[in-house]
N, C-alpha and C. Protein backbone atom coordinates (compact mmCIF):
# COMPACT_ATOMS: atom_id res chain seq x y z
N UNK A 1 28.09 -50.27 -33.93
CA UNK A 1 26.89 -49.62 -34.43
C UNK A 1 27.20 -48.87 -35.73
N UNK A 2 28.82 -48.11 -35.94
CA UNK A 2 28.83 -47.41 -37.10
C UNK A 2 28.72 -48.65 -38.55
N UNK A 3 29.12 -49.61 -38.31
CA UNK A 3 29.79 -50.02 -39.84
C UNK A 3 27.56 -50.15 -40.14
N UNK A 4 26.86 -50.82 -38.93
CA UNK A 4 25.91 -51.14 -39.23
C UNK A 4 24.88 -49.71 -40.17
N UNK A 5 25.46 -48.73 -39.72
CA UNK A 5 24.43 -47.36 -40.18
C UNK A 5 25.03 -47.90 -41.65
N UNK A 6 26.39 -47.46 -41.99
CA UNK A 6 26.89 -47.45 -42.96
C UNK A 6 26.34 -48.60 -43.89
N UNK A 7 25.79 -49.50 -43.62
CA UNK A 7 25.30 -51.09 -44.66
C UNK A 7 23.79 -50.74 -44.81
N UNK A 8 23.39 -49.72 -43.99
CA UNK A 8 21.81 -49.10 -43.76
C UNK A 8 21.87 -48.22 -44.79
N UNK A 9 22.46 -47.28 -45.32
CA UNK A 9 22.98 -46.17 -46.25
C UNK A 9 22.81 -46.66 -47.47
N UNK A 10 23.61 -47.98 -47.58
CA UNK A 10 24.25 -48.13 -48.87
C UNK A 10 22.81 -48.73 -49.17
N UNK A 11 22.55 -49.85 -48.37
CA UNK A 11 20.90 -50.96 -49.00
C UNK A 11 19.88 -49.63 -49.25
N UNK A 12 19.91 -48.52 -48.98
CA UNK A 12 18.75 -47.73 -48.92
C UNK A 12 19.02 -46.60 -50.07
N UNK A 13 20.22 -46.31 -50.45
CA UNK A 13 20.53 -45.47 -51.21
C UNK A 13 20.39 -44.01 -50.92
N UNK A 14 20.66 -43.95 -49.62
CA UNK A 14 20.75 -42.66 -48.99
C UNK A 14 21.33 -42.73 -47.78
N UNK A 15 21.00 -41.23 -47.11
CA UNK A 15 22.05 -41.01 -46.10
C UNK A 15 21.25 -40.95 -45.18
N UNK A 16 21.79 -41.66 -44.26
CA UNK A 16 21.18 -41.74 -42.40
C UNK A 16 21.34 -40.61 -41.54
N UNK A 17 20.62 -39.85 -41.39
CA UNK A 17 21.15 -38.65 -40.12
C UNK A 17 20.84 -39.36 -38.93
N UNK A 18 21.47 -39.14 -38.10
CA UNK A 18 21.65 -39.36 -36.45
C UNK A 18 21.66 -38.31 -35.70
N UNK A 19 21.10 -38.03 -34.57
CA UNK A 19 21.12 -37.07 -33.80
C UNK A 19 21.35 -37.48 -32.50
N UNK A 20 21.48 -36.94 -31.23
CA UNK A 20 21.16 -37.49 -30.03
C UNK A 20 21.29 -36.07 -29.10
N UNK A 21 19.96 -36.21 -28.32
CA UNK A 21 20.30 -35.28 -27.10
C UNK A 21 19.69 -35.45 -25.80
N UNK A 22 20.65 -34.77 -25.10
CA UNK A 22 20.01 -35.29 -23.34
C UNK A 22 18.06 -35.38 -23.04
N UNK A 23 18.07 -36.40 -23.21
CA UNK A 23 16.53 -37.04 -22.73
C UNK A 23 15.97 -35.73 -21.23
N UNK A 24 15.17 -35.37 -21.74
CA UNK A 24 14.49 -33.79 -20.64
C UNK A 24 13.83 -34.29 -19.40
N UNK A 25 13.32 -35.81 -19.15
CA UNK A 25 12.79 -35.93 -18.28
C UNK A 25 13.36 -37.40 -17.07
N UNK A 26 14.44 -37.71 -18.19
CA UNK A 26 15.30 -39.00 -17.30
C UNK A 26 16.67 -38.05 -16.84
N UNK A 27 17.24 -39.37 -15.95
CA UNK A 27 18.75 -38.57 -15.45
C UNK A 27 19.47 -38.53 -16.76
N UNK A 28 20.92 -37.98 -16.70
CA UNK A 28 21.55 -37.44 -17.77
C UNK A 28 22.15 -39.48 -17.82
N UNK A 29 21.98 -39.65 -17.64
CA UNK A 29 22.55 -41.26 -18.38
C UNK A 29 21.85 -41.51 -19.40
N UNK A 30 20.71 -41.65 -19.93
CA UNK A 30 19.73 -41.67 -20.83
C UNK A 30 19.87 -40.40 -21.96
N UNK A 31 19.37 -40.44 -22.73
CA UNK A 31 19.49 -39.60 -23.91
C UNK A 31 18.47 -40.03 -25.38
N UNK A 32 17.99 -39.04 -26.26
CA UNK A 32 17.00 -39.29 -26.79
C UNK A 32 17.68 -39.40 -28.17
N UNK A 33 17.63 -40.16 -29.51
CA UNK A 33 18.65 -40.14 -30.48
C UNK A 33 17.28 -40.50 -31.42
N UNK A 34 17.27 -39.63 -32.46
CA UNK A 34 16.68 -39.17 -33.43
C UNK A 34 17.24 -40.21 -35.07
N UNK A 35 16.92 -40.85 -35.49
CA UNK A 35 17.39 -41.51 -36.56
C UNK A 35 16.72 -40.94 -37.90
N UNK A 36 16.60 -40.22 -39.08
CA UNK A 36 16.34 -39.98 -40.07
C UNK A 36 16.97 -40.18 -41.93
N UNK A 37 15.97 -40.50 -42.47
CA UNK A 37 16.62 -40.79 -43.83
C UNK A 37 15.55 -40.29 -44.60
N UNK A 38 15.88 -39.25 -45.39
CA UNK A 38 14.96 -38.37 -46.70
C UNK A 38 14.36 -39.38 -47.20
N UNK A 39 15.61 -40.00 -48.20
CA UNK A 39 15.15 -40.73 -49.23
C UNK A 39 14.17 -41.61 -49.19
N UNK A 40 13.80 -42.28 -47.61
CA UNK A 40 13.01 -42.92 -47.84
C UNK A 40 11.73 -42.44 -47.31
N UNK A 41 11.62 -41.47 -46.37
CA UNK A 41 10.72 -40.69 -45.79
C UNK A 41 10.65 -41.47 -44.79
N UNK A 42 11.53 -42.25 -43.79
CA UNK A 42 11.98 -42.65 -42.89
C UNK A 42 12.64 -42.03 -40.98
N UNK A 43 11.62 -42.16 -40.20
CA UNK A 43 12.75 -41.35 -39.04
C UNK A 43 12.28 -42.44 -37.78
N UNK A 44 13.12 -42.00 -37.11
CA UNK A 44 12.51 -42.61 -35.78
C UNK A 44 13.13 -42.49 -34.26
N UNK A 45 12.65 -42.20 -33.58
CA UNK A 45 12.89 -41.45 -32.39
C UNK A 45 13.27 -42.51 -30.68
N UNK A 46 14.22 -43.01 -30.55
CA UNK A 46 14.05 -43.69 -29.18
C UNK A 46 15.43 -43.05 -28.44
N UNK A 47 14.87 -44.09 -26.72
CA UNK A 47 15.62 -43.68 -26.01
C UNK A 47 16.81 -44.54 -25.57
N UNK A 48 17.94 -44.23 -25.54
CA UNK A 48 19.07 -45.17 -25.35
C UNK A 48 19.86 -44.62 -24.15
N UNK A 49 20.51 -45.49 -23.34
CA UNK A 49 21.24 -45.35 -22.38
C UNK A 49 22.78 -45.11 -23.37
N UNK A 50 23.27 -43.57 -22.69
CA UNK A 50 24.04 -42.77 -23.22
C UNK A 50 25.73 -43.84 -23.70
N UNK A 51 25.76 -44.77 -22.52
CA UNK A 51 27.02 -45.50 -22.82
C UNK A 51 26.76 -46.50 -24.13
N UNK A 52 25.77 -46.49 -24.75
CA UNK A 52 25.82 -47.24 -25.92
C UNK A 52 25.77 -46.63 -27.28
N UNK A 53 25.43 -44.86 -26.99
CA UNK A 53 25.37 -44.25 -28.07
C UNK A 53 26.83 -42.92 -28.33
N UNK A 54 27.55 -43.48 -27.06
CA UNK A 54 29.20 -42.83 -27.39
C UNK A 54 30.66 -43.83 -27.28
N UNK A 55 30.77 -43.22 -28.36
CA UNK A 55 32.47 -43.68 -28.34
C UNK A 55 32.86 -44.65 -27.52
């Protein structure tokens, strides 16, 4: 998933923020991850099962 943000950055000419935090209404396996980019006035909000958004 990283090299892919990183090829997202460069085609866009800005920087990707990422966030992620424990999803409030699923079990703690789930988690809510926040995607944002200024430059383009770009964000977007989904939910991912936690083993795909760590290490």
């Amino acid at each position: 998933m990283g090299n892919r943000l990183v090829e997202l950055e460069s085609l866009a000419k800005g920087r990707l923020r990422v966030n992620w935090l424990r999803h409030p209404e699923t079990s703690d396996a789930y988690c809510l991850v926040l995607f944002f980019m200024e430059s383009l006035g770009w964000d977007n909000l989904a939910v991912y099962h936690r083993s795909l958004v760590q290490g």
